[in-house]
Protein backbone atom coordinates (compact mmCIF):
# COMPACT_ATOMS: atom_id res chain seq x y z
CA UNK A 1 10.54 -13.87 21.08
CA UNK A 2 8.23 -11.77 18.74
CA UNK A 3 8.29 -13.01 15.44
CA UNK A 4 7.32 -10.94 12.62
CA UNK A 5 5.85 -11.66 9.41
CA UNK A 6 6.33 -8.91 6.54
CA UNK A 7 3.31 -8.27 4.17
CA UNK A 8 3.44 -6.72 0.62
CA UNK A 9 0.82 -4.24 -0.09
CA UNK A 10 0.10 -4.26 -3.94
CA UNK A 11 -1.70 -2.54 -6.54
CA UNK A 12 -4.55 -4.55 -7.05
CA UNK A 13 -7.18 -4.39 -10.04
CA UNK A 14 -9.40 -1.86 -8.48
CA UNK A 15 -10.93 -1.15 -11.51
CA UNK A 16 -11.19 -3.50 -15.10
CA UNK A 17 -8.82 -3.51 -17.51
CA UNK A 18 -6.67 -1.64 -14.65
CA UNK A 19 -2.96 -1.24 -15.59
CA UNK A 20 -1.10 1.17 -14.72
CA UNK A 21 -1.91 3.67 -11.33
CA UNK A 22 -0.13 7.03 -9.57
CA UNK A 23 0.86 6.94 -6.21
CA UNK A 24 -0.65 10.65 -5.44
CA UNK A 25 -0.48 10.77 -1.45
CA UNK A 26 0.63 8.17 1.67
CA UNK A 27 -1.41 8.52 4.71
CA UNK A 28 1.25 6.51 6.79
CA UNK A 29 4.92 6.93 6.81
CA UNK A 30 7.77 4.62 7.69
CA UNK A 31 7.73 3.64 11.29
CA UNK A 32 3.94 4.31 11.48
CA UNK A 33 1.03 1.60 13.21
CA UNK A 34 -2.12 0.72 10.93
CA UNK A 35 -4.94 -1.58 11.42
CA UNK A 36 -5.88 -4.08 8.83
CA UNK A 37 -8.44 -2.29 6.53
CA UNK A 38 -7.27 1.42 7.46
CA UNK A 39 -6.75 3.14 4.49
CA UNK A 40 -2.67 3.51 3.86
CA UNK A 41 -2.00 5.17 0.31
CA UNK A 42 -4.24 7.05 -2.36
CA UNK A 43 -3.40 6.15 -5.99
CA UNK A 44 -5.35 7.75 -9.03
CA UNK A 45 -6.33 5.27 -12.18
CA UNK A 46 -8.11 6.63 -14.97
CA UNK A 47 -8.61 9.98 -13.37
CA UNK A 48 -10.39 8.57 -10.24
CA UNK A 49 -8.66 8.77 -6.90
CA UNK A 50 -8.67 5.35 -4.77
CA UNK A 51 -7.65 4.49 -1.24
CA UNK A 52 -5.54 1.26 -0.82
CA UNK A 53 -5.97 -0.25 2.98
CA UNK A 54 -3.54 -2.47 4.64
CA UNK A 55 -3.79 -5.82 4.02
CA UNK A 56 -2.94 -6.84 8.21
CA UNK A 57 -2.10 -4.77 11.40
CA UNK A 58 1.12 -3.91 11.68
CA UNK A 59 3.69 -1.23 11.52
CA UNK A 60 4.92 0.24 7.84
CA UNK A 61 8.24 -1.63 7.33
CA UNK A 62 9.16 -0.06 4.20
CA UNK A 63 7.42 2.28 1.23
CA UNK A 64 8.23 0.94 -1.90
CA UNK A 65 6.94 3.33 -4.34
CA UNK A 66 7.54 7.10 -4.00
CA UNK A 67 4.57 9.87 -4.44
CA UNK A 68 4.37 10.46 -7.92
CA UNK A 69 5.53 6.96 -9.44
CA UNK A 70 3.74 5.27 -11.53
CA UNK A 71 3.28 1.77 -10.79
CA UNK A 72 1.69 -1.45 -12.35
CA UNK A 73 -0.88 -4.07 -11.32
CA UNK A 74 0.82 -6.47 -9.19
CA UNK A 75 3.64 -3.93 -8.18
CA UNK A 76 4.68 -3.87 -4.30
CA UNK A 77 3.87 -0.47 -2.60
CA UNK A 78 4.51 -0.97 0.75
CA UNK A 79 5.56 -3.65 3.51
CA UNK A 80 4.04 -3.98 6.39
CA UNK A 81 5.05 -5.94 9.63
CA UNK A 82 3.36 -7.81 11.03
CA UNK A 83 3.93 -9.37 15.03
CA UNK A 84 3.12 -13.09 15.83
């Protein structure tokens, strides 16, 4: 039986005094395999594009927040599946 374990990917501080970021472009869509550390969403904070990478290898369960929102520190982004 293959077991999976979900993963959140969240905005972390990638900057200080970080608060608030803009999801601006996903490199991975539903459905779609990634390698922990592959870059997985671009997000601009205080007018500096970043690239988030997944957290685990996996596929992209779910994409929680939508080119364009703007999200908070600690706010989930994606999921990501992980097998076991």
């Amino acid at each position: 039986m293959v077991r999976l374990t979900m993963h959140e990917l969240t905005l972390q501080q990638i900057v200080p005094e970080l608060e608030y970021a803009t999801v601006t472009r996903w490199l991975k869509r539903e459905g779609d395999a990634v390698s922990a550390g592959e870059p997985i969403v671009e997000v601009e904070a205080d007018k500096a594009s970043h690239e988030l990478e997944a957290p685990v290898s996996g596929v992209v369960d779910s994409i929680v927040a939508a080119e364009g929102d703007e999200v908070k520190v600690g706010d989930t982004l994606a999921v990501i599946a992980e097998s076991s």
